[in-house]
Protein backbone atom coordinates (compact mmCIF):
# COMPACT_ATOMS: atom_id res chain seq x y z
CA UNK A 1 34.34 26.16 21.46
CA UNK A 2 35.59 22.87 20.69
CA UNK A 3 32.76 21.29 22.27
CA UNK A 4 30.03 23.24 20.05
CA UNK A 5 31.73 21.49 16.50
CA UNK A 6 31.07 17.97 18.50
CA UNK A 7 27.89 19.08 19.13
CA UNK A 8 27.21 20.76 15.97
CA UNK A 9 28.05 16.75 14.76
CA UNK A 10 26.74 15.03 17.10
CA UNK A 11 22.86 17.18 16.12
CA UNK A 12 23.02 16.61 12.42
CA UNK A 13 23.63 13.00 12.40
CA UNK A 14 21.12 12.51 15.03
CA UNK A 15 18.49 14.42 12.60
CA UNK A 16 19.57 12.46 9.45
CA UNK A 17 19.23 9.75 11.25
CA UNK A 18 15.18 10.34 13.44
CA UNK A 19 13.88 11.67 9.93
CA UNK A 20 13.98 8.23 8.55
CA UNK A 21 14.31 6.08 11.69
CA UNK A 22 10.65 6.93 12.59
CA UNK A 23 9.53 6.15 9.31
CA UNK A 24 11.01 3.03 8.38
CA UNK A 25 10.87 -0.44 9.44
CA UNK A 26 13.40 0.02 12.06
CA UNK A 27 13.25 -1.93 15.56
CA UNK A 28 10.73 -0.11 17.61
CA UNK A 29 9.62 2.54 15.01
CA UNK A 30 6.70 1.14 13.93
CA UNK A 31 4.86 0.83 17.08
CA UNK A 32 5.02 3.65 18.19
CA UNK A 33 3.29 6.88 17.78
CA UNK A 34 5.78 9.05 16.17
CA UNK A 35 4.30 10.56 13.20
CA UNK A 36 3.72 13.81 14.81
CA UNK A 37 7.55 14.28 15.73
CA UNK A 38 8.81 12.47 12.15
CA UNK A 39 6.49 14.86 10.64
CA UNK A 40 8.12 17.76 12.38
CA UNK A 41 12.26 16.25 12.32
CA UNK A 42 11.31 16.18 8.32
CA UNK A 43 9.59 19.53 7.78
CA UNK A 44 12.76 21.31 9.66
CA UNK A 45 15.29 19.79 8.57
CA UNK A 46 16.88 22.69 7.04
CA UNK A 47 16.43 24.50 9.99
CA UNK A 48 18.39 22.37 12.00
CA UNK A 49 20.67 21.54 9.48
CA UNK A 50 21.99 25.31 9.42
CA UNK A 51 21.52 25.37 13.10
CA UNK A 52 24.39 22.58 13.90
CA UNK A 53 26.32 23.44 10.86
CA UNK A 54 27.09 26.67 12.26
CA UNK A 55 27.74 25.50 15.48
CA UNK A 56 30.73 23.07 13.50
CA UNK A 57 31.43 25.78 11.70
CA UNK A 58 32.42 28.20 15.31
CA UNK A 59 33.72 25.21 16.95
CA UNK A 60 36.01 24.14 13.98
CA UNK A 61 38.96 26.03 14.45
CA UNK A 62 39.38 25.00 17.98
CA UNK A 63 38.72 21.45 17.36
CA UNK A 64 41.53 21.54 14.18
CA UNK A 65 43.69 23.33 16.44
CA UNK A 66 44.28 20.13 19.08
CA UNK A 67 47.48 18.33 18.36
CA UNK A 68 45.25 15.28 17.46
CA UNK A 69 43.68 16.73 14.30
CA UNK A 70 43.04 12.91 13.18
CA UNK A 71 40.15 13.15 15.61
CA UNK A 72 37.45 15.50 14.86
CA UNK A 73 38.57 14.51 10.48
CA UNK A 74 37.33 11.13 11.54
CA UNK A 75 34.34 12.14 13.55
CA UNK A 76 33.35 14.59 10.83
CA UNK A 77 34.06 12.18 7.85
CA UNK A 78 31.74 9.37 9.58
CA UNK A 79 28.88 12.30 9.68
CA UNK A 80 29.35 12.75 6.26
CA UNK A 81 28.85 8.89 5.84
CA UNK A 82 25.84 9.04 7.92
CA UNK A 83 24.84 11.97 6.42
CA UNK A 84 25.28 10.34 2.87
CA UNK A 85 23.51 6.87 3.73
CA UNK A 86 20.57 8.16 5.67
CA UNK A 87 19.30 10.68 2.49
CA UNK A 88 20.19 8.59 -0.49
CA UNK A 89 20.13 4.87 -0.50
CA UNK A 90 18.22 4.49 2.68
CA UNK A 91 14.90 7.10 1.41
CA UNK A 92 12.24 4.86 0.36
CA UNK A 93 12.00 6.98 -2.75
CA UNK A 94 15.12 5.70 -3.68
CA UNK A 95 14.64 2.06 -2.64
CA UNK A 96 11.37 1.99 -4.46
CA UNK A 97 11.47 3.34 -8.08
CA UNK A 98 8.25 3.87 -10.41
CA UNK A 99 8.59 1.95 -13.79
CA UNK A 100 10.36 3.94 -16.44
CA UNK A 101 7.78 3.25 -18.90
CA UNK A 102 4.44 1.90 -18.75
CA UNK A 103 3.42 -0.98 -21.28
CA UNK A 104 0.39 -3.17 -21.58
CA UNK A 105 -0.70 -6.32 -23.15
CA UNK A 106 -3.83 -7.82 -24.43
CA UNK A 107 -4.22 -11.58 -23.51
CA UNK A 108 -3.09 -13.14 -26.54
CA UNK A 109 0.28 -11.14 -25.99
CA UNK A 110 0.33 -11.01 -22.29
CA UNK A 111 3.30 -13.08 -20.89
CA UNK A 112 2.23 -13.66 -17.52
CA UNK A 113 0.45 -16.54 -16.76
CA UNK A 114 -3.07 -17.02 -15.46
CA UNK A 115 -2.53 -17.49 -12.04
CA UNK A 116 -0.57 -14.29 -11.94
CA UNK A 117 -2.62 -11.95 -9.17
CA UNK A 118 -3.73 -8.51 -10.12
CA UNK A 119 -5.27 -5.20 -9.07
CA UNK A 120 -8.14 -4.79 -11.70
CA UNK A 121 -10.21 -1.41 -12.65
CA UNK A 122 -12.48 -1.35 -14.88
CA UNK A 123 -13.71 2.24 -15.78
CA UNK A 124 -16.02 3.60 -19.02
CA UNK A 125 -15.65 0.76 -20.47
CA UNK A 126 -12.02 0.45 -20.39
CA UNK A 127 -10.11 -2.17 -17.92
CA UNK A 128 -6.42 -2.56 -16.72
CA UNK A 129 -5.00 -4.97 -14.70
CA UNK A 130 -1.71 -4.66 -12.39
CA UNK A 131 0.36 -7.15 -10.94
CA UNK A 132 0.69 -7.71 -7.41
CA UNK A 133 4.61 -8.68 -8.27
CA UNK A 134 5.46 -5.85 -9.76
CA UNK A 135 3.47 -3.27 -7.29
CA UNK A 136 5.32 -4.87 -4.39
CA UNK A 137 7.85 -3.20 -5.61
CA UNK A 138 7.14 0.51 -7.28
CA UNK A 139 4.26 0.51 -4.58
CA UNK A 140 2.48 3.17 -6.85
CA UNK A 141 1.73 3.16 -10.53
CA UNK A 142 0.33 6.08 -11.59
CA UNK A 143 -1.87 5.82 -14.86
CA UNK A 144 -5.01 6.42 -16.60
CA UNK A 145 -8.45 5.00 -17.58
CA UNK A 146 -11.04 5.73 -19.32
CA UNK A 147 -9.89 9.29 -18.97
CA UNK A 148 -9.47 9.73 -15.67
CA UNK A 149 -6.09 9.69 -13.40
CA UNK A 150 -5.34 7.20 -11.02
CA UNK A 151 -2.68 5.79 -8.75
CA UNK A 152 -2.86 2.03 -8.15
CA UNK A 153 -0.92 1.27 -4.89
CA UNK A 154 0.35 -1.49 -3.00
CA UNK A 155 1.60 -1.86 0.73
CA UNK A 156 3.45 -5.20 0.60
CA UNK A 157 3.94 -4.76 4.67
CA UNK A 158 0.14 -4.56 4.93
CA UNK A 159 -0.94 -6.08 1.83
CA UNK A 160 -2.76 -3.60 1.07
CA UNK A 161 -4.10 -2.74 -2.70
CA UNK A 162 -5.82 0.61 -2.88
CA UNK A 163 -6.49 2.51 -6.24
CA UNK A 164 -7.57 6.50 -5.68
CA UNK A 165 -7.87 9.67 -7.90
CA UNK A 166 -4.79 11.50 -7.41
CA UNK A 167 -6.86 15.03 -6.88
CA UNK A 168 -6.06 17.08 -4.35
CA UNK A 169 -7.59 20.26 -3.82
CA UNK A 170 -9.09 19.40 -7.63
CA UNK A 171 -5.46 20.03 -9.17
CA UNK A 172 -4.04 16.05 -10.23
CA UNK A 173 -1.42 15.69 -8.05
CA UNK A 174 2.22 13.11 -7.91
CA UNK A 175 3.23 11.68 -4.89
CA UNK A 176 6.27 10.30 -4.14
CA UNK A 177 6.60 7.15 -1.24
CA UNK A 178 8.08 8.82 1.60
CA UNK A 179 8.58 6.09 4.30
CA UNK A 180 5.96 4.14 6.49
CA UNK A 181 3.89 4.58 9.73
CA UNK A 182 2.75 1.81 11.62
CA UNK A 183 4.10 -0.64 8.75
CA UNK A 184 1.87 0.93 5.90
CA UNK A 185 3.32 3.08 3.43
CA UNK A 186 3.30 7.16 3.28
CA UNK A 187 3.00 9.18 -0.35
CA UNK A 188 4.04 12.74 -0.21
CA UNK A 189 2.41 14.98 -2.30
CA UNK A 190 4.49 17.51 -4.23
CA UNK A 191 2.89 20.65 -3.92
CA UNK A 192 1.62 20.50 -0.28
CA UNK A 193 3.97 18.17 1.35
CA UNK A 194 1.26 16.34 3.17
CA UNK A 195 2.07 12.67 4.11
CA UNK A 196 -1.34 10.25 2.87
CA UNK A 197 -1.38 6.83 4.32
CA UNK A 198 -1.87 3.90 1.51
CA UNK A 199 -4.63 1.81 3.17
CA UNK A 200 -7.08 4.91 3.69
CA UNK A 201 -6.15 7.31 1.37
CA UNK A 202 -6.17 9.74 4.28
CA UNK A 203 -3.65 12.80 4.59
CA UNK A 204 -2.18 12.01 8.19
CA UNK A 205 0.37 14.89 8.51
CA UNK A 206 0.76 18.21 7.06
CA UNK A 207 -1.37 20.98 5.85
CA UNK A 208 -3.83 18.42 4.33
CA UNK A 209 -4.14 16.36 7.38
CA UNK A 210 -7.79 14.74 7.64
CA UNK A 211 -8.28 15.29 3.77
CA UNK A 212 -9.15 12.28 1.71
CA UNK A 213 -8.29 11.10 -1.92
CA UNK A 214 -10.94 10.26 -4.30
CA UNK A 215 -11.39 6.41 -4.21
CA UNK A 216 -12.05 4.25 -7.06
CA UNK A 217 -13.38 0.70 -7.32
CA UNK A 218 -11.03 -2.50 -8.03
CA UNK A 219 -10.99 -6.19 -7.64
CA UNK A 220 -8.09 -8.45 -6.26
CA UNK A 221 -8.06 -11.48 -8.50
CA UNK A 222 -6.07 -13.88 -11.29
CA UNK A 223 -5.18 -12.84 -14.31
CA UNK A 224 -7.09 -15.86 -15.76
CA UNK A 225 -10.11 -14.65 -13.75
CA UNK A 226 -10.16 -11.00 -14.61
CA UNK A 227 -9.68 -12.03 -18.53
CA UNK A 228 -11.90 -14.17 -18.14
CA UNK A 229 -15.04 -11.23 -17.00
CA UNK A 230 -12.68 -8.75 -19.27
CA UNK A 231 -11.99 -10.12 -22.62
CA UNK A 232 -10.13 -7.10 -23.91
CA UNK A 233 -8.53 -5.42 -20.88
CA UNK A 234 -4.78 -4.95 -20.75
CA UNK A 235 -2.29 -5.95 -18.57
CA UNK A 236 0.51 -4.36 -17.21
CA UNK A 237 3.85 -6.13 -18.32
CA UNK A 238 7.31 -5.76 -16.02
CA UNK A 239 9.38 -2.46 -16.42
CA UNK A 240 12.94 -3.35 -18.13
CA UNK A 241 14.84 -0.98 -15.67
CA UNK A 242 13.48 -2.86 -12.25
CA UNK A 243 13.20 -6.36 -13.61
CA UNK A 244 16.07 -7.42 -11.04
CA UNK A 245 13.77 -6.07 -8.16
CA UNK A 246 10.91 -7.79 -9.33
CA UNK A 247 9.27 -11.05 -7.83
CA UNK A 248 9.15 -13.08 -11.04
CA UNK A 249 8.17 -16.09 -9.43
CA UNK A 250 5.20 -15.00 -7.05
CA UNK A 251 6.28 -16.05 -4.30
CA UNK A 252 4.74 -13.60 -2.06
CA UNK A 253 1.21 -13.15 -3.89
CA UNK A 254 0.84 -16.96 -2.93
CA UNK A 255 1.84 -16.18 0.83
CA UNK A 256 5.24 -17.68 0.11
CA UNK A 257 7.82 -15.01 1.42
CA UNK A 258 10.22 -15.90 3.67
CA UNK A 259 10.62 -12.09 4.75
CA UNK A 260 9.81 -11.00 8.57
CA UNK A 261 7.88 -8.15 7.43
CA UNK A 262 5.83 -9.78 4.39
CA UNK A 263 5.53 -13.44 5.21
CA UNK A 264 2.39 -15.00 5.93
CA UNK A 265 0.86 -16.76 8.76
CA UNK A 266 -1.04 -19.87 7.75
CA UNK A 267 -2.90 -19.87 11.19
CA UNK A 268 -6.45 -17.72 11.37
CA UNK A 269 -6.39 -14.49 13.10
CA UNK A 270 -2.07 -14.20 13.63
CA UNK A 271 -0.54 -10.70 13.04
CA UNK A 272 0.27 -11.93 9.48
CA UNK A 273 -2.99 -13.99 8.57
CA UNK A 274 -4.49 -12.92 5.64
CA UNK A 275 -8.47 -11.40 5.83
CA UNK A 276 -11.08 -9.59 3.64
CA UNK A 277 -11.89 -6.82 5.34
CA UNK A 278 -15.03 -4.48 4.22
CA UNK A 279 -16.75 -1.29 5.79
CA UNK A 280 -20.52 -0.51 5.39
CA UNK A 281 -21.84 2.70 7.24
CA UNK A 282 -18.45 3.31 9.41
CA UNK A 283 -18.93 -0.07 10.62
CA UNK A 284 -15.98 -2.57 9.40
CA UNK A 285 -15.31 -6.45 9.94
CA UNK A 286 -12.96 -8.35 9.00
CA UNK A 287 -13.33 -12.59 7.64
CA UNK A 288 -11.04 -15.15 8.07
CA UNK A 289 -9.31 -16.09 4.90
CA UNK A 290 -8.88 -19.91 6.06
CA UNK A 291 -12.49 -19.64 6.47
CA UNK A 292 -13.43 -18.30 3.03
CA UNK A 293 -11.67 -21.09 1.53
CA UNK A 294 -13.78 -23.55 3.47
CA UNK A 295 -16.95 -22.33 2.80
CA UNK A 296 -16.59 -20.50 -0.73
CA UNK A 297 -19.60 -18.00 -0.05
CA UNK A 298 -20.38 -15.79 3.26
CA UNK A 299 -24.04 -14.68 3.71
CA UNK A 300 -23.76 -11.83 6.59
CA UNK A 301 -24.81 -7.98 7.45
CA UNK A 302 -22.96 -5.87 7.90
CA UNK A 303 -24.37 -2.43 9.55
CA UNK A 304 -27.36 -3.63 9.39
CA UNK A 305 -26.91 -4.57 5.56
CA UNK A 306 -27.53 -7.77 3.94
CA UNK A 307 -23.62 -8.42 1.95
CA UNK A 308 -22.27 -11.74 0.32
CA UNK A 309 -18.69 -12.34 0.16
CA UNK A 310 -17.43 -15.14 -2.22
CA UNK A 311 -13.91 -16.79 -3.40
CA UNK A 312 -13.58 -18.25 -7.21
CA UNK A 313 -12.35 -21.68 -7.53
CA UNK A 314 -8.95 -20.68 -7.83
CA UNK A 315 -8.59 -19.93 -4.19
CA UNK A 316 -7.38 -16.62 -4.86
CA UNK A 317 -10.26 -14.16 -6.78
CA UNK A 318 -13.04 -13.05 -4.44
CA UNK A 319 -16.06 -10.70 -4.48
CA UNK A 320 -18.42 -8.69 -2.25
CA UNK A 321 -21.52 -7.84 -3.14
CA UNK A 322 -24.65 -6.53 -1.35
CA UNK A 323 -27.80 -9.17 -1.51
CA UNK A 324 -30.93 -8.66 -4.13
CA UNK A 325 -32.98 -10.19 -0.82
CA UNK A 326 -32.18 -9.87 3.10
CA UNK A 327 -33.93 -12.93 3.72
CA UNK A 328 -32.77 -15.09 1.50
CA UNK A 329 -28.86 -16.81 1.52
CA UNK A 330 -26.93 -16.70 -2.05
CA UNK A 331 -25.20 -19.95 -3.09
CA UNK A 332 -22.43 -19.93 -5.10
CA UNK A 333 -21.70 -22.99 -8.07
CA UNK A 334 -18.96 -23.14 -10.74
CA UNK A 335 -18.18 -19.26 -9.93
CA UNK A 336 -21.78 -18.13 -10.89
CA UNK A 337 -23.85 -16.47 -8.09
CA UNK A 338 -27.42 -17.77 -7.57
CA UNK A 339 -29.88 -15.79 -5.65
CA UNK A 340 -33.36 -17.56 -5.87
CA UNK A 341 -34.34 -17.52 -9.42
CA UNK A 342 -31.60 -14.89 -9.90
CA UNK A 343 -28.23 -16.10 -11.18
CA UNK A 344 -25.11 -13.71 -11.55
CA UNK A 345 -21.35 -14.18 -12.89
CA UNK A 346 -18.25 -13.43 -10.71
CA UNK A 347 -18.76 -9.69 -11.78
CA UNK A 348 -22.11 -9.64 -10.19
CA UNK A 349 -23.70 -9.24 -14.10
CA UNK A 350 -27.15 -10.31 -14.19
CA UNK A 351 -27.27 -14.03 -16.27
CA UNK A 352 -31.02 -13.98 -16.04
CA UNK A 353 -33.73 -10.82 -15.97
CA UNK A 354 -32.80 -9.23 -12.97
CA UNK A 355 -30.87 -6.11 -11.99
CA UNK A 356 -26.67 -6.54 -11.61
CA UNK A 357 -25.56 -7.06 -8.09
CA UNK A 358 -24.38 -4.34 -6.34
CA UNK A 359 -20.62 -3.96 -5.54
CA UNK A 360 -19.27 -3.66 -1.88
CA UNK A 361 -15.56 -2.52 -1.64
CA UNK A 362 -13.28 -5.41 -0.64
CA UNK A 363 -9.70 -6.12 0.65
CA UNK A 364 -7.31 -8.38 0.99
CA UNK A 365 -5.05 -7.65 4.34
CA UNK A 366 -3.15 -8.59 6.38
CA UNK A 367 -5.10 -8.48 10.31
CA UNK A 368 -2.54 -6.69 11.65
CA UNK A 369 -2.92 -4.01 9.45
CA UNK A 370 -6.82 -4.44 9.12
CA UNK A 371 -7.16 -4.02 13.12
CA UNK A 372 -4.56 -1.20 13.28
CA UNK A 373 -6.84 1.21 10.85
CA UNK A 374 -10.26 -0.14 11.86
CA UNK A 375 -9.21 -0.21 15.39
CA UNK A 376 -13.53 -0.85 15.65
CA UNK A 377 -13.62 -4.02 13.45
CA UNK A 378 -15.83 -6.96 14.36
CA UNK A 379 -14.20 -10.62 13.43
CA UNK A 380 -16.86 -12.87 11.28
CA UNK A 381 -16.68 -16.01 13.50
């Protein structure tokens, strides 16, 4: 009997410890294709729980009864611990908080400076920006614009920035950031418990699995930039209660971070070298960032699709659009688009006669992470 309370030990701190090994940056969890048993560890974790408490529970009066009592009191006190550590400060709920209170600025009171990077949406006439520094670290902000729900999120592991509808099964839904898989970060969903991956949107485990959230158009650029095409948006100043947690100086929008996980690799095409990645017709491809900066503007097709890609001149706001003409390149000049007689700003609004250009989603990524979940990509060379 003495062996089952061991056991009974021995099988809870082992579960405490898989549930959140295989979905955390841990040596060797992230590449490897555990979601299916992290999934399951997580969803049974009661069961099991009850399972090898009773087993302590039959086993306890033999193990007490030893003359060396001191023995199983320590083993079961540094369960506890484990037991403690592994579903409180090491949950990535916990690690990663959402802001207390949301507050937004107009320009003229805005405290952040130009060159500060943001998520921009603009929607009904209404447009927000978001910080890259301060979604590093709540990784979702949930909000509204122009009446409808959203969740701006941010995968600083991936560097990913993905804004969807939080609808799921046409009820709004919360999510809460459960862990990661394959280095991008997981949102639960309250009501279904299904586990949605940040850089697709996609449910990946649970009852929802294959589902898809809503998606809705943004732009990765400066502040200054984003004012500058949105003279009255608002931005999105730091939360009091996580200012400590915050990366006030930018450091890691500018590829500055010293971290193992979210540094960046100033070589083209490393694990950790920065692309825009964009998907026409199932077909994806990913663009050197190093490149970008030579050339400014990319004419290419994508999917058989005449697109345009273009950086700003502050080396950090770029665009994707698809072109008015197949045939004919688009230059780009003091940020403003020219198509043949056809000029456009950075917004792809028409400065002339013609039509507006027409959007083409975007991202900024890390390859790694671009390759990993668009395992089809071609590379612009």
């Amino acid at each position: 009997m003495k062996k089952l309370f061991y056991f009974g030990l021995i099988g809870i701190a082992l579960v405490e410890i898989l549930k959140v090994y295989f979905i955390m940056p841990m040596p060797g969890s992230q590449e490897i294709e555990s979601l299916g048993i992290a999934y399951f560890i997580y969803s049974y974790r009661w069961f099991f729980r009850i399972v090898f408490a009773l087993m302590i529970a039959a086993g306890s009066l033999s193990a007490f009864g030893s003359k060396r009592k001191w023995i199983p009191a320590v083993v079961l006190l540094i369960v506890i611990a484990v037991s403690y550590f592994f579903n409180f400060p090491m949950m990535a709920d916990s690690m990663f908080k959402q802001p207390e209170r949301l507050t937004f600025k107009s320009r003229s009171e805005n405290m952040l400076n130009d060159s500060t990077i943001v998520i921009g949406i603009e929607y009904q006439g209404e447009a927000k920006a978001y910080p890259i520094r301060f979604l590093v670290y709540h990784h979702q902000v949930q909000d509204e614009i122009g009446g409808k729900p959203m969740i701006i999120t941010y995968c600083s592991v991936c560097r990913t920035g993905r804004v969807f509808e939080p609808m799921v099964n046409q009820q709004h839904e919360t999510f809460r950031l459960v862990g990661m898989d394959h280095f991008n970060a997981m949102f639960e969903d309250s009501n279904t418990k299904s586990w949605w991956r940040q850089a697709t949107g996609e449910a990946v485990a649970g009852p929802l699995k294959g589902n898809v959230l809503p998606e809705v158009e943004s732009v990765q650029s400066t502040l200054g930039k984003w004012f500058e095409l949105h003279p009255s948006a608002l931005v999105m100043q730091l939360d009091e209660s996580s200012k400590e947690n915050y990366d006030l100086l930018g450091k890691y929008e500018r590829g500055k971070s010293k971290g193992s996980l979210t540094r960046t690799d100033s070589l083209s095409w490393k694990n950790k070298s920065w692309v825009v990645g964009i998907t026409i017709d199932e077909q994806s491809k990913a663009y050197d960032w190093n490149k970008l900066k030579e050339v400014r503007i990319i004419n290419d097709e994508i999917g058989n699709k005449p697109i345009v890609l273009a950086l700003s001149h502050d080396d950090q706001s770029f665009v994707a659009f698809e072109r008015p003409s197949g045939k004919e390149n688009t230059t780009i000049r003091n940020d403003t688009i020219f198509s043949g007689s056809n000029s456009f700003d950075f917004d792809g609004r028409s400065l002339s006669s013609s039509l507006p250009l027409k959007k083409i989603k975007a991202y900024q990524e890390f390859w790694h992470s671009w390759r990993t979940f668009h395992p089809g990509t071609l590379r612009y060379e």
